[in-house]
N, C-alpha and C. Protein backbone atom coordinates (compact mmCIF):
# COMPACT_ATOMS: atom_id res chain seq x y z
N UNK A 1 -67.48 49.47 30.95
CA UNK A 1 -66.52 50.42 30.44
C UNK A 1 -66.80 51.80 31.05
N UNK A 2 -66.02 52.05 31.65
CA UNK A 2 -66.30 53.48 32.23
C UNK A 2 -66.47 54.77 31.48
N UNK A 3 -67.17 55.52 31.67
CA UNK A 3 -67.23 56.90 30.69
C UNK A 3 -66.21 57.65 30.73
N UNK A 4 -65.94 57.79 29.67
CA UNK A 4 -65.04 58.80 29.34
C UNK A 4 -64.92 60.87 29.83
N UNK A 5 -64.01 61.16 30.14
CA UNK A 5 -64.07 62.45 30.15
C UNK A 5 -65.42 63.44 29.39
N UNK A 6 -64.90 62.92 27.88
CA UNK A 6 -65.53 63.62 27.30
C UNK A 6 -66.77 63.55 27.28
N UNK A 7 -67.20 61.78 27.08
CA UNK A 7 -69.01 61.29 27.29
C UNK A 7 -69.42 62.03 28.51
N UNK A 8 -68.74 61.84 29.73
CA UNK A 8 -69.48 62.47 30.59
C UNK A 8 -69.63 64.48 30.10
N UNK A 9 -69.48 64.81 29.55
CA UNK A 9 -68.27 66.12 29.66
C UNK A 9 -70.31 65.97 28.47
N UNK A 10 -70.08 65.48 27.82
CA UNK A 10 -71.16 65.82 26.53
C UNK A 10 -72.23 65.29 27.31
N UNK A 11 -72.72 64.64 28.02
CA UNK A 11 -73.85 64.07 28.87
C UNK A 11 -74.85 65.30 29.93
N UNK A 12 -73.37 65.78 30.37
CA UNK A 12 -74.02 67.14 31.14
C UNK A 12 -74.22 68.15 30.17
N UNK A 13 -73.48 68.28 29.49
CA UNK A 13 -74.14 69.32 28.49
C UNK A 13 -75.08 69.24 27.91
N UNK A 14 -76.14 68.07 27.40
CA UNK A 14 -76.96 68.01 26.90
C UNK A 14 -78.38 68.00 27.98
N UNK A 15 -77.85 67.77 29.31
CA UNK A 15 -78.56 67.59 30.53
C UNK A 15 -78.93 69.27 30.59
N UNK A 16 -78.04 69.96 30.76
CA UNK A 16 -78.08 71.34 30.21
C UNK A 16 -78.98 71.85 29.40
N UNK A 17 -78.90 71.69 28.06
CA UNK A 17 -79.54 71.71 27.01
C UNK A 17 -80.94 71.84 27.37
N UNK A 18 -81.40 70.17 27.86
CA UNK A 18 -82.52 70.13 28.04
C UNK A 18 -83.36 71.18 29.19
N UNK A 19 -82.47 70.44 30.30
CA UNK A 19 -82.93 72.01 31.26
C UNK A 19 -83.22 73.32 30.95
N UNK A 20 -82.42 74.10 30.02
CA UNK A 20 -82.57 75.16 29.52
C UNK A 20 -84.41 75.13 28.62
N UNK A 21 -84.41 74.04 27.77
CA UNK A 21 -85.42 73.95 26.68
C UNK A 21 -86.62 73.99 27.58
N UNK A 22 -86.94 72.99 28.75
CA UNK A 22 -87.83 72.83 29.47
C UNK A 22 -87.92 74.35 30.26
N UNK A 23 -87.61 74.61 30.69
CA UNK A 23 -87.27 76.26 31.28
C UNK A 23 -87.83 77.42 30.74
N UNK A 24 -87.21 77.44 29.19
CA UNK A 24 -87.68 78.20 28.15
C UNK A 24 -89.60 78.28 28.04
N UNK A 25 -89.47 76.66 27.72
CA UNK A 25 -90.96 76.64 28.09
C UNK A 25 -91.89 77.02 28.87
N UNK A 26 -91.59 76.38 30.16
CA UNK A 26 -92.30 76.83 31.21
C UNK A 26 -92.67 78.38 31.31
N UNK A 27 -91.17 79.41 31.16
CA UNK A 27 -91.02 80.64 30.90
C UNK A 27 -92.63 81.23 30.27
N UNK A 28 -92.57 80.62 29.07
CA UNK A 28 -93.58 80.93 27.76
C UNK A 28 -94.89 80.82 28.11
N UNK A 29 -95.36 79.73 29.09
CA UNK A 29 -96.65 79.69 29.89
C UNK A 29 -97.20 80.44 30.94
N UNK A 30 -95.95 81.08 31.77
CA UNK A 30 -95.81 82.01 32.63
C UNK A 30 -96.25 83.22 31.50
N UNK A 31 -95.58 83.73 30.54
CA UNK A 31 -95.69 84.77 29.80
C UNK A 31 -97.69 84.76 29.00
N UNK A 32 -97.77 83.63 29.33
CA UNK A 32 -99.12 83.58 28.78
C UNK A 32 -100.10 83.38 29.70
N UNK A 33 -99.82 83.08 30.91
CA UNK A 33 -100.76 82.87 32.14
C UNK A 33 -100.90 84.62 32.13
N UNK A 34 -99.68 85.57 32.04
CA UNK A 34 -99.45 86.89 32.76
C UNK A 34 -100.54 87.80 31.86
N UNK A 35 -100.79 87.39 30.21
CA UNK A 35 -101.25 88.07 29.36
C UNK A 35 -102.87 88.03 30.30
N UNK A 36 -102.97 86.75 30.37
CA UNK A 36 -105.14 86.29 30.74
C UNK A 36 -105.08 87.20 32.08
N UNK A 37 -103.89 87.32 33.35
CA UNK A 37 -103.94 87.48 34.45
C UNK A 37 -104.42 89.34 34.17
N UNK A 38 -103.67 90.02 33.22
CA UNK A 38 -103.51 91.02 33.12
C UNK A 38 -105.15 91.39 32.51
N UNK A 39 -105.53 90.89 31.65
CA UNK A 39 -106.88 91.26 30.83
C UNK A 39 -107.98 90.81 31.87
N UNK A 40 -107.84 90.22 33.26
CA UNK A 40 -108.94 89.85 33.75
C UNK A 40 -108.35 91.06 35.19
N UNK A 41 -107.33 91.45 35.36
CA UNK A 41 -107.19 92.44 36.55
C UNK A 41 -107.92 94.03 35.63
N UNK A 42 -107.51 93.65 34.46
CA UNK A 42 -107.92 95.21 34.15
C UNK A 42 -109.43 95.45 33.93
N UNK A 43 -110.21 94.27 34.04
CA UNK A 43 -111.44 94.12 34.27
C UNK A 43 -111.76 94.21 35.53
N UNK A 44 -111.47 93.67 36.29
CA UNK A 44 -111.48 93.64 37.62
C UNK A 44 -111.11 95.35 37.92
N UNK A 45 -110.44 96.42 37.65
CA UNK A 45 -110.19 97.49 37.70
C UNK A 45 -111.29 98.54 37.55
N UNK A 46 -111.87 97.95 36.04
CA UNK A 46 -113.11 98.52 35.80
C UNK A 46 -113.94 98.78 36.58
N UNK A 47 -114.53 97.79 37.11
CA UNK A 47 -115.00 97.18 38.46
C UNK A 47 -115.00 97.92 39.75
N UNK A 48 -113.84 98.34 39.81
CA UNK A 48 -113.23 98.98 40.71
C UNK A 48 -113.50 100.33 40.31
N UNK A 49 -113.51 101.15 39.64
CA UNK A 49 -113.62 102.32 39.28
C UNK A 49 -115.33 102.48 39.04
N UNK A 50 -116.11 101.66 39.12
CA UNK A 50 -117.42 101.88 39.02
C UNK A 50 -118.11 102.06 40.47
N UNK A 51 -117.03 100.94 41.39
CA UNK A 51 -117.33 100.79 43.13
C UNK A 51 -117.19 102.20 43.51
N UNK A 52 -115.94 102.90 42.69
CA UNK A 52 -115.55 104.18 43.10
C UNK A 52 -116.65 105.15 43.33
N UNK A 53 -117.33 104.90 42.11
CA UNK A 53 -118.27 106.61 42.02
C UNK A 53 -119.36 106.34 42.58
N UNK A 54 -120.10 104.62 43.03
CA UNK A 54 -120.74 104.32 43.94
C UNK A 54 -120.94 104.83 45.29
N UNK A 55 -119.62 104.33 45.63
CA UNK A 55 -119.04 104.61 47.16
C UNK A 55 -119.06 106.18 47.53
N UNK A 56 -118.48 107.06 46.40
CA UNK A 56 -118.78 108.42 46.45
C UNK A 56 -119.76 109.24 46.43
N UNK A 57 -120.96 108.65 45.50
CA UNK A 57 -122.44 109.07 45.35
C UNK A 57 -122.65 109.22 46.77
N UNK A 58 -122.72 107.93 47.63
CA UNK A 58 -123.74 107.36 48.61
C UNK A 58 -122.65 107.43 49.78
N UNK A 59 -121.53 108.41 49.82
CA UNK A 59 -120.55 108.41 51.17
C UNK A 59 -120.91 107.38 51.93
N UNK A 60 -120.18 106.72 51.14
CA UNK A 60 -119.84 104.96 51.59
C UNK A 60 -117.99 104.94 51.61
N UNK A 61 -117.75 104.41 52.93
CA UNK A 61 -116.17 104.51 52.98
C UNK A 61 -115.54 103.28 51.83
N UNK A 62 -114.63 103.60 51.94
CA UNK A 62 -113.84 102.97 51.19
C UNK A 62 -113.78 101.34 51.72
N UNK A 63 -113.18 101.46 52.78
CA UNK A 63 -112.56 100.01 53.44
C UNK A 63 -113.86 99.63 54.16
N UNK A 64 -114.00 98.37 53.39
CA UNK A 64 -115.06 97.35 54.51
C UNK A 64 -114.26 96.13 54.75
N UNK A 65 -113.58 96.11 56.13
CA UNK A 65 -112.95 94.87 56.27
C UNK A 65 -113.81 93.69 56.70
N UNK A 66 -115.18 94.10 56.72
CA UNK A 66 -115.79 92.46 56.85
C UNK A 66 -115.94 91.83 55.04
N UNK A 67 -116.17 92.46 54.49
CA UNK A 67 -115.99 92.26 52.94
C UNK A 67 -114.67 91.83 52.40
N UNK A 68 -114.15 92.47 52.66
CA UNK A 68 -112.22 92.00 52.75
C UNK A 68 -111.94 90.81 53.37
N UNK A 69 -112.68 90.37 54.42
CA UNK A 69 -112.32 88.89 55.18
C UNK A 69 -113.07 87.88 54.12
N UNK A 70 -114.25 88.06 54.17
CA UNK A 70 -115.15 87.38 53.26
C UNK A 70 -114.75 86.86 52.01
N UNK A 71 -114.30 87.77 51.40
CA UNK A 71 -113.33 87.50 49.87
C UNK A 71 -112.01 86.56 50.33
N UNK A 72 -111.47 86.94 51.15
CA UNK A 72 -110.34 86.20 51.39
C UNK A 72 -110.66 84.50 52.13
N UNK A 73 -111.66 84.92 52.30
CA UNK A 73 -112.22 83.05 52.65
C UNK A 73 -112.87 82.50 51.85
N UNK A 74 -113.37 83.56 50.98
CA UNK A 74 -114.11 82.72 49.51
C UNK A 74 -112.18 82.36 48.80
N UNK A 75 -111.52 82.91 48.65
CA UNK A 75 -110.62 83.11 47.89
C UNK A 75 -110.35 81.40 48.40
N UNK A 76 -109.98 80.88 49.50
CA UNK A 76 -109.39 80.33 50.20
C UNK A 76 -110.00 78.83 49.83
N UNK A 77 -111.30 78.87 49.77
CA UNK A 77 -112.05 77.96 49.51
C UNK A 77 -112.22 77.13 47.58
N UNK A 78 -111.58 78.30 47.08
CA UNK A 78 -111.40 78.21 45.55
C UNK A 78 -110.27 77.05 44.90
N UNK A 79 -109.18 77.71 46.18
CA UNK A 79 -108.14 77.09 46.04
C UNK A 79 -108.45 75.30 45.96
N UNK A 80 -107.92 75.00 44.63
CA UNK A 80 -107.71 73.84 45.19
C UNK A 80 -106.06 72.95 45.85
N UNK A 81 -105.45 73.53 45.17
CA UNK A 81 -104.30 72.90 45.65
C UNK A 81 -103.74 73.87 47.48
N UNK A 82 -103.99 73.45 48.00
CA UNK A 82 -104.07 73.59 49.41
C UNK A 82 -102.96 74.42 50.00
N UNK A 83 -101.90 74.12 49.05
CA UNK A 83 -100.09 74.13 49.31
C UNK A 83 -100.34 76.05 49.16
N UNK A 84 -101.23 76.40 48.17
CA UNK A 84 -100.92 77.91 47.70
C UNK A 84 -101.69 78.78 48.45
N UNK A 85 -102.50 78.19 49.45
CA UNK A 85 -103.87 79.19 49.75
C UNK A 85 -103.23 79.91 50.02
N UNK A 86 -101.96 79.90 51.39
CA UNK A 86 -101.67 81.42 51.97
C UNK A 86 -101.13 82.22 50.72
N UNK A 87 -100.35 81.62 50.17
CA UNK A 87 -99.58 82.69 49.13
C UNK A 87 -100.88 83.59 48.24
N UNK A 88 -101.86 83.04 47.85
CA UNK A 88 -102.96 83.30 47.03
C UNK A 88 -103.84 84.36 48.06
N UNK A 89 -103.73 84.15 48.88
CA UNK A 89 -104.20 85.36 49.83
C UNK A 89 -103.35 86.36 50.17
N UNK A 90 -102.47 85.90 50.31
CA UNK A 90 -101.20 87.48 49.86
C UNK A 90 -101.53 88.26 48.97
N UNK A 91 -101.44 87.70 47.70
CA UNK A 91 -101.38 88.33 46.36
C UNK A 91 -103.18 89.38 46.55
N UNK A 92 -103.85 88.53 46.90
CA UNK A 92 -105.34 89.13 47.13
C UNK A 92 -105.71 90.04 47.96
N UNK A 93 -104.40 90.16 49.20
CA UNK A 93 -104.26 91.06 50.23
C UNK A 93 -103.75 92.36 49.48
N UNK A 94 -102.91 92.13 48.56
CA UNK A 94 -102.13 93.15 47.97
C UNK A 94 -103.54 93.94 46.52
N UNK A 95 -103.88 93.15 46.58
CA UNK A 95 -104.79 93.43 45.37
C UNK A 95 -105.89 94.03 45.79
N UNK A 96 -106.42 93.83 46.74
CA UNK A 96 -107.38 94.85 47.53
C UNK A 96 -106.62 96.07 47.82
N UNK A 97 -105.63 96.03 48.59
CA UNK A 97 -104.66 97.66 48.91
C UNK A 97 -104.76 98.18 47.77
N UNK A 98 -104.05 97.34 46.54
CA UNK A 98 -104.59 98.61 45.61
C UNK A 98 -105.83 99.22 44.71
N UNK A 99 -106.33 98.12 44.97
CA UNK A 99 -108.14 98.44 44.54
C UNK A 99 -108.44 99.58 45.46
N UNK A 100 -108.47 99.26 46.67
CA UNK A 100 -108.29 100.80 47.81
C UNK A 100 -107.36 102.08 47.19
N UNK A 101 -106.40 101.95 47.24
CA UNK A 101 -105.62 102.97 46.66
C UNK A 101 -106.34 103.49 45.50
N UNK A 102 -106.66 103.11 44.89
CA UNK A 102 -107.28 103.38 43.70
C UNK A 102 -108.94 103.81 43.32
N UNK A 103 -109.45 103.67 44.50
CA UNK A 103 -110.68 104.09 44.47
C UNK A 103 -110.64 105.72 45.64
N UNK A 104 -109.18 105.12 45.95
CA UNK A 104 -109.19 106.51 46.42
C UNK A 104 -108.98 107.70 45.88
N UNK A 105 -108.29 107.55 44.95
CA UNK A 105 -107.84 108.47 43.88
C UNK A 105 -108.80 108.97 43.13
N UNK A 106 -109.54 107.89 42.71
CA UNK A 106 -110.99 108.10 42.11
C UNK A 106 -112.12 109.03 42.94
N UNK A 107 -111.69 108.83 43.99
CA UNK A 107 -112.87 109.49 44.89
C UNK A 107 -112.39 111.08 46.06
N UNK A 108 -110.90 111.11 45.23
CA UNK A 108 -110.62 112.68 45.40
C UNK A 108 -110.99 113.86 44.44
C-alpha cells in the first residue's frame, strides 16, 4: 500500500523532530566541552602571565620558536584521532599568538 501524502508528509516531520532533538543535544555538549575548555585556558593564562614577569626579570624575549615547534609536535603526538591533528595545531598556533600578545602587554 503506498504511503499516503500525509504519512509521508508526518514521517518527515518527525525525521525533523528528531534531527532537531539530536542537534539540541549535541549543541549542549559543545556548551559543556566550552565551559572545561574555558576554565583550563584561563589557567593556562595564568601561566602565561607568570612566563610574563619571568621573561621580563631575566630579558628573555618573548618568542622562542624552537619551543613553539616542540609544543606543536608534542601537541601532534597527543592527538589521537589522526583526522584533527592539523586543525588542533591551528587552534594551538592561534593560542600561542595570543599567549604572545599577551605577555606582551604584560611586559610593557
Amino acid at each position: 500500500m503506498p504511503l499516503t501524502f500525509f504519512k509521508k508528509s508526518w514521517l518527515i516531520n518527525e525525521k525533523i523532530k528528531r534531527g532537531k532533538c539530536m542537534l539540541e543535544n549535541e549543541r549542549r555538549k559543545i556548551d559543556q566541552l566550552d565551559q572545561e575548555i574555558i576554565r583550563l585556558l584561563e589557567q593556562r593564562f595564568d601561566t602565561v602571565q607568570t612566563i610574563a614577569k619571568v621573561k621580563k626579570e631575566q630579558s628573555i624575549p618573548i618568542l622562542d620558536e624552537s619551543r613553539e615547534q616542540i609544543i606543536l609536535e608534542k601537541v601532534a603526538s597527543y592527538v589521537t584521532n589522526k583526522s584533527y591533528v592539523s586543525a588542533i595545531q591551528t587552534i594551538y598556533q592561534e593560542m600561542m599568538s595570543s599567549s604572545r600578545a599577551y605577555q606582551k602587554k604584560q611586559m610593557d
